[in-house]
Structures are given as C-alpha cells and as structure tokens.
N, C-alpha and C. Protein backbone atom coordinates (compact mmCIF):
# COMPACT_ATOMS: atom_id res chain seq x y z
N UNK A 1 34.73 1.45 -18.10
CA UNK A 1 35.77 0.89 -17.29
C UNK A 1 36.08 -0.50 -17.83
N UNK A 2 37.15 -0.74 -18.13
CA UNK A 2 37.78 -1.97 -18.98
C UNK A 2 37.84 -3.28 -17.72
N UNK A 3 37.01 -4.09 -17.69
CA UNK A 3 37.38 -4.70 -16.80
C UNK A 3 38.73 -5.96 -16.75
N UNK A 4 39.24 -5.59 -15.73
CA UNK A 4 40.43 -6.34 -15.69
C UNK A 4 40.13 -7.80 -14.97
N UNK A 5 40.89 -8.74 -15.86
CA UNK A 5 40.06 -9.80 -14.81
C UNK A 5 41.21 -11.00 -14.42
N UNK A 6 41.52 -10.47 -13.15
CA UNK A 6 42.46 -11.12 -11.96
C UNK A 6 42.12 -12.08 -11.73
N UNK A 7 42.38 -13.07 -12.27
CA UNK A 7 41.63 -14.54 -12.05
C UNK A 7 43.02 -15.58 -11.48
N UNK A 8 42.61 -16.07 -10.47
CA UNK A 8 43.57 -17.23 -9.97
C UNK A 8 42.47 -17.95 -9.33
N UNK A 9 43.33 -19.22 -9.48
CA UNK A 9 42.69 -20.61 -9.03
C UNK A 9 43.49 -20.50 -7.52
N UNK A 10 42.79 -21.06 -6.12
CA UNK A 10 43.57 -20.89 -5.23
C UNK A 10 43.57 -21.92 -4.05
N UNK A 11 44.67 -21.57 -3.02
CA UNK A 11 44.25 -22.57 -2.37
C UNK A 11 43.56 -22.51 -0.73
N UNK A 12 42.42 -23.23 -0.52
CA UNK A 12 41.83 -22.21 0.67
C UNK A 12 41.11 -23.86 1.30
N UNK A 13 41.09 -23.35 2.56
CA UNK A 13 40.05 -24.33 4.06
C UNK A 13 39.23 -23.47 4.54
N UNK A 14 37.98 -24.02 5.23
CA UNK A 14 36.82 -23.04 6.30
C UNK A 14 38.01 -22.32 7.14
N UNK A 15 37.51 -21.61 7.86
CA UNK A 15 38.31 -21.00 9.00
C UNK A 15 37.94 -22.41 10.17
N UNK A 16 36.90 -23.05 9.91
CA UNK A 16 36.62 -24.20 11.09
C UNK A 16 37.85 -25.12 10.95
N UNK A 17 38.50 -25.46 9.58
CA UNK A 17 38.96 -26.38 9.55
C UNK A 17 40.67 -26.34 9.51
N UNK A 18 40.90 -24.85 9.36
CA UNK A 18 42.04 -24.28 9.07
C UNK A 18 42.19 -24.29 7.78
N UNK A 19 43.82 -23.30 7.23
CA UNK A 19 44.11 -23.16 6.21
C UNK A 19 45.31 -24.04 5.52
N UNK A 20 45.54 -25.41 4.44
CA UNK A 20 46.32 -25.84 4.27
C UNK A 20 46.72 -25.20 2.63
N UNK A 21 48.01 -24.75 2.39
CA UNK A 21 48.81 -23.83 1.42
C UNK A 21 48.85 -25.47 0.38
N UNK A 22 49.02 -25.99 0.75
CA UNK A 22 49.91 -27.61 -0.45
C UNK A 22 49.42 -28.85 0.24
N UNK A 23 48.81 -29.70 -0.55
CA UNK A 23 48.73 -31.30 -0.28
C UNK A 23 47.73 -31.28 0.58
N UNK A 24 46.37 -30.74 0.86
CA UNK A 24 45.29 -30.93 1.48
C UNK A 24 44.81 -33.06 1.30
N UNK A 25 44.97 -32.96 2.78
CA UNK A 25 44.43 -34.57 2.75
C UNK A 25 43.40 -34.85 1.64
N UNK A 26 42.04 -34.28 2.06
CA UNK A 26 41.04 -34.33 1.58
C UNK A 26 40.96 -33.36 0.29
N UNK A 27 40.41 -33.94 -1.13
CA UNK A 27 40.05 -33.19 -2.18
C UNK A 27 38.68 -32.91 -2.21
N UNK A 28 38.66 -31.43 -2.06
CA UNK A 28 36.83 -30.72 -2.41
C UNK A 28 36.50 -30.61 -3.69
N UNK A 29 35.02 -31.34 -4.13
CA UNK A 29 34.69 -30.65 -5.44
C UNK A 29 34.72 -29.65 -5.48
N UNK A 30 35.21 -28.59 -4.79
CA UNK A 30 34.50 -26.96 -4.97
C UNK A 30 35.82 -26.87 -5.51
N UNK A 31 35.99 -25.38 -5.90
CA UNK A 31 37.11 -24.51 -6.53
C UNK A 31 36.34 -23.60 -6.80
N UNK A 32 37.40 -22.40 -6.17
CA UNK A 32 36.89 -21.17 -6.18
C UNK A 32 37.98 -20.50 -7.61
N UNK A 33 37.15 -19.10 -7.93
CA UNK A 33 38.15 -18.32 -8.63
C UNK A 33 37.55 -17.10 -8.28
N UNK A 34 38.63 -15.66 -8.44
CA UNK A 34 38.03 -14.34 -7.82
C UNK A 34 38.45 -13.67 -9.42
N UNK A 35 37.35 -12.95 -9.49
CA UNK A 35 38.18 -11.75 -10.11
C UNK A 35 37.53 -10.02 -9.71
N UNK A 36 38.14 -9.37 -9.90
CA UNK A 36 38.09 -8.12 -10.05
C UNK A 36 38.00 -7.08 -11.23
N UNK A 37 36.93 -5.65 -10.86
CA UNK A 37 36.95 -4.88 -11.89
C UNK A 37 38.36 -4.29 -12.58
N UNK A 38 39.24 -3.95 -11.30
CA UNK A 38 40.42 -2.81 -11.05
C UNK A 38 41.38 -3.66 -9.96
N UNK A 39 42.38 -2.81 -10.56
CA UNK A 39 43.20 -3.35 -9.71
C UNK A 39 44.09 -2.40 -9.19
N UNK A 40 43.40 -1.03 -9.48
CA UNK A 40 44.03 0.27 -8.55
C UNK A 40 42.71 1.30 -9.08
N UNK A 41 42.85 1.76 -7.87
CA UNK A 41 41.57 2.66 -7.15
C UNK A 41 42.30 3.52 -6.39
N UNK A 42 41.73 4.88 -6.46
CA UNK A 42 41.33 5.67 -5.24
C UNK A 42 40.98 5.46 -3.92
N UNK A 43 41.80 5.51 -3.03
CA UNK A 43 41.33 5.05 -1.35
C UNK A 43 40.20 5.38 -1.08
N UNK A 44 39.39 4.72 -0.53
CA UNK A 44 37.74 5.16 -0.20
C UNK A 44 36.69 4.46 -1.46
N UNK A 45 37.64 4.43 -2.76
CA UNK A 45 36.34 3.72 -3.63
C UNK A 45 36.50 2.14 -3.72
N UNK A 46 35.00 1.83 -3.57
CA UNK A 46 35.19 -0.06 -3.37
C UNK A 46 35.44 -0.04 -4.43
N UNK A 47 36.03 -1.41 -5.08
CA UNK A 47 36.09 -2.22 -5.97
C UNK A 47 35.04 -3.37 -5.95
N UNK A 48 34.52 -3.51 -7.28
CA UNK A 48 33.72 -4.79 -7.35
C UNK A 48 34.61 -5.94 -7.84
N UNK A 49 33.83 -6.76 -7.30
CA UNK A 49 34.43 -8.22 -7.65
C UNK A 49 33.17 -9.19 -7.97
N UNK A 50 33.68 -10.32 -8.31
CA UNK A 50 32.90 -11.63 -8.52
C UNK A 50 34.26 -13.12 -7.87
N UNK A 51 33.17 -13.86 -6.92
CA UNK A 51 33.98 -14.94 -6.54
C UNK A 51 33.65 -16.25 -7.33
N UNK A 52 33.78 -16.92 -7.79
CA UNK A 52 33.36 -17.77 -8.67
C UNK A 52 33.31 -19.37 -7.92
N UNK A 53 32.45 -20.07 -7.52
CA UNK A 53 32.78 -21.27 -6.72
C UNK A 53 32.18 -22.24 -7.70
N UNK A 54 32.70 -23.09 -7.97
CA UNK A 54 32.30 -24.27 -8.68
C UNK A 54 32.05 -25.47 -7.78
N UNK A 55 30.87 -26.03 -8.23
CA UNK A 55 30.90 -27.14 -8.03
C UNK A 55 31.05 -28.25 -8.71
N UNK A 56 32.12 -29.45 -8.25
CA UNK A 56 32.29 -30.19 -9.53
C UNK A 56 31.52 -31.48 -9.74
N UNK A 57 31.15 -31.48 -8.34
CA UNK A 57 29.63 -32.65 -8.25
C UNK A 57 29.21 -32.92 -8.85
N UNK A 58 28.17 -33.86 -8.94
CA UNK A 58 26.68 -33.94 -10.11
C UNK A 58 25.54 -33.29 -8.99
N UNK A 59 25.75 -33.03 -7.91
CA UNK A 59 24.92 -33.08 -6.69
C UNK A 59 24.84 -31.42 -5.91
N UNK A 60 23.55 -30.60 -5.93
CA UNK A 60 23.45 -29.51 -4.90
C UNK A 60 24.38 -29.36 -3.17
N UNK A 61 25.39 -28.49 -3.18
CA UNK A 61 26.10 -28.44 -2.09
C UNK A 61 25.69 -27.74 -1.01
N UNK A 62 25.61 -28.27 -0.09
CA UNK A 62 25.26 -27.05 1.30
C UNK A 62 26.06 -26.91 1.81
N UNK A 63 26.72 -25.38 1.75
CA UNK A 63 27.49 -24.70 2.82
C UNK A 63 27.22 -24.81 3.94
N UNK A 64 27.85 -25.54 4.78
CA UNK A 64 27.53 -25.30 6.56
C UNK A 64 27.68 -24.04 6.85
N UNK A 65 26.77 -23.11 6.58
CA UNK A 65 27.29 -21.89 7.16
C UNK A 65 25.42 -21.13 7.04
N UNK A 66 25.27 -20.24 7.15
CA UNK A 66 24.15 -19.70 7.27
C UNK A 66 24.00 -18.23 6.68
N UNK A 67 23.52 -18.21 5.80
CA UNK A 67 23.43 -16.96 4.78
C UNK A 67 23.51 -15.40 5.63
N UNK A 68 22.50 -15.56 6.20
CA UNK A 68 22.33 -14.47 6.91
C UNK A 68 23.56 -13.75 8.08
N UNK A 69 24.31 -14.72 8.56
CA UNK A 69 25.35 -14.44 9.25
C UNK A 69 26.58 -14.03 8.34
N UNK A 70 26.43 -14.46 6.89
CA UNK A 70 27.72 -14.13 6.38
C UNK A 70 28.71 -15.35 6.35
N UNK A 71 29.18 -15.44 5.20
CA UNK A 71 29.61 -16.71 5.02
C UNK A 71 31.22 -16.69 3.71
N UNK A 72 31.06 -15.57 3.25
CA UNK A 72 32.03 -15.21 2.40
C UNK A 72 32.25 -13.40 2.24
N UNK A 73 33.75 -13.12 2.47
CA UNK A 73 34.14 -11.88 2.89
C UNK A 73 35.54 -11.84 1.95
N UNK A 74 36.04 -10.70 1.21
CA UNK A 74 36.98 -10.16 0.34
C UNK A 74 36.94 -8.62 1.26
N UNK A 75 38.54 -8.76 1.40
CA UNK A 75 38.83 -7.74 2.14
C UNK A 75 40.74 -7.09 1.48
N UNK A 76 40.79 -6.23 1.89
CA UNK A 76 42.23 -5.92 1.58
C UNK A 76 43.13 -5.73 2.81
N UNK A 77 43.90 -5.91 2.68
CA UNK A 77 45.50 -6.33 3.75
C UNK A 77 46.74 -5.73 3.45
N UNK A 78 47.70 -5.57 4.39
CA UNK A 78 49.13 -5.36 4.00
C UNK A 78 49.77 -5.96 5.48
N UNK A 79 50.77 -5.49 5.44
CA UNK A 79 51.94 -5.35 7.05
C UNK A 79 51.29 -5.02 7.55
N UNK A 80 50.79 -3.49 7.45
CA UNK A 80 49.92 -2.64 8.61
C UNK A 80 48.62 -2.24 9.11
N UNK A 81 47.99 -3.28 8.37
CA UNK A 81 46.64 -3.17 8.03
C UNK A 81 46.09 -4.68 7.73
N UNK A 82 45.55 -5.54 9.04
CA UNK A 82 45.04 -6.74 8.60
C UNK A 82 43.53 -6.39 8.05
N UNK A 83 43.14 -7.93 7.68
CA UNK A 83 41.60 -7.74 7.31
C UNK A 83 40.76 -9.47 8.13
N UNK A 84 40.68 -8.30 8.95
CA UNK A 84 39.72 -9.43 9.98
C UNK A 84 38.20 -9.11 9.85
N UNK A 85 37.55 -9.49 9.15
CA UNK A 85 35.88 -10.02 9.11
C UNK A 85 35.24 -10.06 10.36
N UNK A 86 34.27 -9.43 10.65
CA UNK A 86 33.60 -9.51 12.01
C UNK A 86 32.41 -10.62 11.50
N UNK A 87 32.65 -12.00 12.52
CA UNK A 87 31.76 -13.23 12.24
C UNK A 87 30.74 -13.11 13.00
N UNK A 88 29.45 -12.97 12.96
CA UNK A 88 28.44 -13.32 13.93
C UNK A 88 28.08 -14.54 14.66
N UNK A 89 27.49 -14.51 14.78
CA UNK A 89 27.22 -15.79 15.86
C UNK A 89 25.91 -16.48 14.73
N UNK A 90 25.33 -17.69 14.93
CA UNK A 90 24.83 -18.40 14.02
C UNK A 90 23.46 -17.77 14.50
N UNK A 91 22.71 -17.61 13.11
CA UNK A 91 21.25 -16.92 13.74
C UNK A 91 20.62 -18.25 12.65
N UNK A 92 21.03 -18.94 12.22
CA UNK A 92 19.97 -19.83 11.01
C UNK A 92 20.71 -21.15 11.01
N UNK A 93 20.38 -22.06 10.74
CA UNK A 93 20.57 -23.25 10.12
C UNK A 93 21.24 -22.95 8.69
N UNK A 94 22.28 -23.65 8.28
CA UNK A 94 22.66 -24.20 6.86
C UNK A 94 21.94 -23.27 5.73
N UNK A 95 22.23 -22.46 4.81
CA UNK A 95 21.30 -22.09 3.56
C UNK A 95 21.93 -21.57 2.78
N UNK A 96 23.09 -22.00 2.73
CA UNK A 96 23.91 -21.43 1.04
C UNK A 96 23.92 -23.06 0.71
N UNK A 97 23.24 -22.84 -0.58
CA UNK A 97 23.32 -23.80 -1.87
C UNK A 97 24.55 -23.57 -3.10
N UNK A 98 25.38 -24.80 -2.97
CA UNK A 98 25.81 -24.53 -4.38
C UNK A 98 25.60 -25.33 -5.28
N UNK A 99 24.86 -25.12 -6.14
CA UNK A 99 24.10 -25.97 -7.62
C UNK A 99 25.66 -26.43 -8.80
N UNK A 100 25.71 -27.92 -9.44
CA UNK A 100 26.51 -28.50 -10.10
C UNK A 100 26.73 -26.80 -10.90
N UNK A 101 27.87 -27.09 -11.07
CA UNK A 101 28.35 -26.08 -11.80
C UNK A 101 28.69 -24.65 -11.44
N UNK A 102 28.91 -23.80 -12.67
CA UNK A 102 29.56 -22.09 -11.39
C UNK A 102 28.69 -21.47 -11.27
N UNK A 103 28.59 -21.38 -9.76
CA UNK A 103 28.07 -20.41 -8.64
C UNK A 103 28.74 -19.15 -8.11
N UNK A 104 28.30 -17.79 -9.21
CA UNK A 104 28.66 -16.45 -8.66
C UNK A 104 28.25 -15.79 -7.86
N UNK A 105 29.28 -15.18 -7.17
CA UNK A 105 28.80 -14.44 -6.08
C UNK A 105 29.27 -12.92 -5.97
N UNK A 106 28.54 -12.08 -6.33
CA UNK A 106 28.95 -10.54 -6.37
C UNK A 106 29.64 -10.32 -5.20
N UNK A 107 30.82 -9.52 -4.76
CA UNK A 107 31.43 -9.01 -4.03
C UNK A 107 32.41 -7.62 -4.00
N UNK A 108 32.11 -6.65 -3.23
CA UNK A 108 32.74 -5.26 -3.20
C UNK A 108 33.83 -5.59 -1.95
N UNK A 109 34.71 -5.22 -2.58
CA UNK A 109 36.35 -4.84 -1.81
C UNK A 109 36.15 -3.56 -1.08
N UNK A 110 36.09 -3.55 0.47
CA UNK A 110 36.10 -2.20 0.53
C UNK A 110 37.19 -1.48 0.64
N UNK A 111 37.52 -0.24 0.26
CA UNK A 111 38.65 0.30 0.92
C UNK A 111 39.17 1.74 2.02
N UNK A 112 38.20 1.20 2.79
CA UNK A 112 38.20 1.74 4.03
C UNK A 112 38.67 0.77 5.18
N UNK A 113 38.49 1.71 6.54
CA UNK A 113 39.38 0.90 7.46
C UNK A 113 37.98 -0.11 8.09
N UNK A 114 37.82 -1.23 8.54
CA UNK A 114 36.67 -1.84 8.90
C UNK A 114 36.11 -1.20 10.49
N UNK A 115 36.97 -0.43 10.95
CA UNK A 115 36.57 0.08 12.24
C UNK A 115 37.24 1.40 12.69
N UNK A 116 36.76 2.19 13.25
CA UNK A 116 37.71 3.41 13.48
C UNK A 116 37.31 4.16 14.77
N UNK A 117 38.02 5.06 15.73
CA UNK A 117 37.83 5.33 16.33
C UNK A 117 37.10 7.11 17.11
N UNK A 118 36.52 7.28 17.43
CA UNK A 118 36.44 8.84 17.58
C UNK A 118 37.87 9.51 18.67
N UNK A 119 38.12 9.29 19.03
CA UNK A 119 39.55 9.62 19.56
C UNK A 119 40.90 8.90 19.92
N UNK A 120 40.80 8.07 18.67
CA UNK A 120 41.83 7.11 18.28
C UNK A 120 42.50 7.16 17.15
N UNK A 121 43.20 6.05 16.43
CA UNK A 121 43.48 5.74 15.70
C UNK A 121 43.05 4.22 14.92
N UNK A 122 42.60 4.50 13.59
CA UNK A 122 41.75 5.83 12.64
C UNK A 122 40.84 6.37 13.55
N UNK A 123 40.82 7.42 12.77
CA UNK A 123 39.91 8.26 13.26
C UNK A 123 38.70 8.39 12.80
N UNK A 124 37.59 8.60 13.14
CA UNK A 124 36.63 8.08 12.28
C UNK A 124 36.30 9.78 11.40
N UNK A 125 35.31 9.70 10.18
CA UNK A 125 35.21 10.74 9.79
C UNK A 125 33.61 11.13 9.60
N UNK A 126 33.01 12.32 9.48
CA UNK A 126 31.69 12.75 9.66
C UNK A 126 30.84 11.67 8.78
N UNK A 127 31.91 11.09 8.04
CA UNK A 127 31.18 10.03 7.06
C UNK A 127 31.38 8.87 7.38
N UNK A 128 31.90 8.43 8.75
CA UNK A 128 32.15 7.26 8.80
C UNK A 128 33.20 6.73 8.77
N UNK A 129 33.81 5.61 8.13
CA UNK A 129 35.19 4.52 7.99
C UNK A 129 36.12 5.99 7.26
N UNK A 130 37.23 6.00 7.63
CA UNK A 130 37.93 6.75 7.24
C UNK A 130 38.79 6.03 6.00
N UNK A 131 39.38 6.46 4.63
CA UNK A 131 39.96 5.38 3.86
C UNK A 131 41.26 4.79 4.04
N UNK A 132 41.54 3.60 3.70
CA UNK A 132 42.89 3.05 3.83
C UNK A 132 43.81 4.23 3.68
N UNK A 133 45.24 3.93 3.67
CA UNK A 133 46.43 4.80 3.34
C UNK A 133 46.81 4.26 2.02
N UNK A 134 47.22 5.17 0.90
CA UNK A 134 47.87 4.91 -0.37
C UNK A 134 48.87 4.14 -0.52
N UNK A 135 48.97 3.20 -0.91
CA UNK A 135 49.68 1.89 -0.68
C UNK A 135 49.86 0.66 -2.20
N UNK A 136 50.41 -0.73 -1.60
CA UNK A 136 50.02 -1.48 -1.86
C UNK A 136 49.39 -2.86 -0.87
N UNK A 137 47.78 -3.26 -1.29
CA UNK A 137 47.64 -4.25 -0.74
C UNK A 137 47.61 -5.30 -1.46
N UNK A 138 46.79 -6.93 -0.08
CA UNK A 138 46.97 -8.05 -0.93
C UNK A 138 45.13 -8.29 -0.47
N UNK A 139 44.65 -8.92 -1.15
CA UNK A 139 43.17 -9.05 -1.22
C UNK A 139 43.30 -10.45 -0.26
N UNK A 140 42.58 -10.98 0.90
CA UNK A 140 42.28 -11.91 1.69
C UNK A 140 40.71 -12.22 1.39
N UNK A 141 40.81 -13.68 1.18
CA UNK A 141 39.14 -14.15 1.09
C UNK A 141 38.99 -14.90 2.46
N UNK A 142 37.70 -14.78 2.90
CA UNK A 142 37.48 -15.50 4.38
C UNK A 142 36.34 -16.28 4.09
N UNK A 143 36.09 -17.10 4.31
CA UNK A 143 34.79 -18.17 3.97
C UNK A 143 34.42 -18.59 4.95
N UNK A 144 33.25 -19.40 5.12
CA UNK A 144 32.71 -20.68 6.41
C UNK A 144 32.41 -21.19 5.72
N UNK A 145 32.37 -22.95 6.23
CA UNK A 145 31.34 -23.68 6.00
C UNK A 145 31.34 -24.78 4.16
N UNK A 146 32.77 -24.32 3.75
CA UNK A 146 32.74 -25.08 2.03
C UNK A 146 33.97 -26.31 2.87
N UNK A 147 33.56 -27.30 2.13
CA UNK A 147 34.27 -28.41 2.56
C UNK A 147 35.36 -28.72 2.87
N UNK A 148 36.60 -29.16 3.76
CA UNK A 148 37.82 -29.77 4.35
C UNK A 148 38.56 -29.91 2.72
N UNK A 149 39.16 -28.82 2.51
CA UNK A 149 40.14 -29.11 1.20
C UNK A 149 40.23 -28.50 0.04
N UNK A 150 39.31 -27.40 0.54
CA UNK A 150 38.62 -26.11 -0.88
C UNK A 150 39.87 -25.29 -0.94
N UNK A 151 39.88 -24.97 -2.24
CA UNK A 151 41.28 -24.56 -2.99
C UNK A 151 40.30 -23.18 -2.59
N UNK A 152 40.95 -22.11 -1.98
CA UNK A 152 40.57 -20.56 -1.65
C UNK A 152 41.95 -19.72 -2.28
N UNK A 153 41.46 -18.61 -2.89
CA UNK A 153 42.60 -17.57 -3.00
C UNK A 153 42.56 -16.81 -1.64
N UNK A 154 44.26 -16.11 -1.63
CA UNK A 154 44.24 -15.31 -0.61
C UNK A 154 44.65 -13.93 -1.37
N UNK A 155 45.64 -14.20 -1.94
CA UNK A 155 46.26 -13.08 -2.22
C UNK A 155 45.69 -12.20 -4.12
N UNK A 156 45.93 -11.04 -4.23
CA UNK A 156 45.53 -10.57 -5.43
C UNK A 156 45.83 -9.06 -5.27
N UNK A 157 46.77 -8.57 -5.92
CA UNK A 157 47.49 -7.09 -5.59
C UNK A 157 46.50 -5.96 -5.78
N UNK A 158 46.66 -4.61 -4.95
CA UNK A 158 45.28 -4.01 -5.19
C UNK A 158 46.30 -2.68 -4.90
N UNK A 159 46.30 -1.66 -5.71
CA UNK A 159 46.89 -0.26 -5.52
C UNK A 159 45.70 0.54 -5.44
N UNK A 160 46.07 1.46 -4.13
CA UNK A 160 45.50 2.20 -3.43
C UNK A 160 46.07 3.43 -3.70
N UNK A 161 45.16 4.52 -4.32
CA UNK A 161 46.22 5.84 -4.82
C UNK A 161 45.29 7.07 -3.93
C-alpha cells in the first residue's frame, strides 16, 4: 500500500479554549501536522494515520489533559454525519508529555458510525457500528489540553466507497 501522505499544517485551539481559524492572540510552540495512509477506503475499513505535534520549545510540554481519558481523536464528518468524540470525565492528573521536537502519535480513522441503534437509526449490526454511507468526507481532529493558540487541522478529504 503506497502511502499517501496528506500533510497540512493547521489551524486548531483546546476545545477548553475554543477554536480560532486566523490571528490567534496567543502563539503556541506546538504545531501539529496529520497525515494519512489512504485517502479512499472501503466503508467499514479504518484508515491509519499519524498526527505529528511538534514542539518548538527547548523545554518538555504537559498537555493539560490526562492520557487515560483521551486527549486526541481523528474522526470523519460530512453534512450528515458529524464527528463528536465521546469525552470522559477526568480520571488522572496531567500525563501527556511532549518532548522538544516531533512527537508522533499513531491514529486510526474509523469508518463506522460512532453509535448506533438496535431499533433506530443506524442500525446497529451483529458486529456492531454499522459503516458510514459511500460518500465524501472531511477528517475533524479534536484535542484537550495543548496550549491557547495551537495551529490544529480540521479538514482532510477521505472517500468512502
């Protein structure tokens, strides 16, 4: 598999702090970059990814956020189909480190629905998440906890066949 590699520099805030698109007051050493294996798949098969966060410090960064709860999420989106992250509630103190320099982080795109229903819509299937619909989406990154001004990607096209 040839990997394709979707790389944008982007622009992103915590969800604590909101999201500013242009002219963030504050400048973060961090900068993120995403890329991806594929950029069209079969509905139902994840895609892997890698998020790339730099730090531009001389200095070890702590994510305010807590490993174990989840702290960084890649999801796929359209019109009809958001991608809302289910956040837990804080079970730990602080424990994502980011060390001077790039800090990767493996990540699978899923492409299924994140919730489904037994006599709803989706429907769920003997296997679980039923898959997206054949489409086009846009890839959403969700974070906690990286500093007031972090350049985040949102968007990154993903065909669903």
């Amino acid at each position: 598999m040839k990997r394709l590699a979707l790389t944008l520099a982007f622009v992103m805030a915590s969800i604590c702090g909101g999201v500013s698109a242009v002219g963030a007051a504050t400048k973060s050493p961090v900068s993120v970059r995403f890329t991806l294996t594929r950029s069209a798949v079969e509905a139902g098969v994840p895609i892997k990814g890698t998020v790339i966060i730099t730090n531009a410090s001389s200095k070890t960064m702590l994510v305010e956020s807590c490993a174990i709860d989840g702290w960084l999420w890649v999801g796929l989106a359209n019109k009809a189909t958001p991608f809302s992250p289910v956040v837990a509630a804080v079970a730990c103190a602080p424990s994502v480190k980011l060390k001077p320099g790039a800090n990767r982080f493996p990540v699978t795109v899923m492409t299924v629905y994140q919730v489904c229903e037994v006599h709803g819509t989706p429907r769920c299937t003997k296997h679980g998440m039923p898959p997206l619909p054949k489409g086009i989406y846009r890839t959403d990154v969700v974070t906690l906890g990286l500093p007031k001004g972090t350049p985040v990607l949102t968007h990154l096209r993903v065909t669903l066949t």
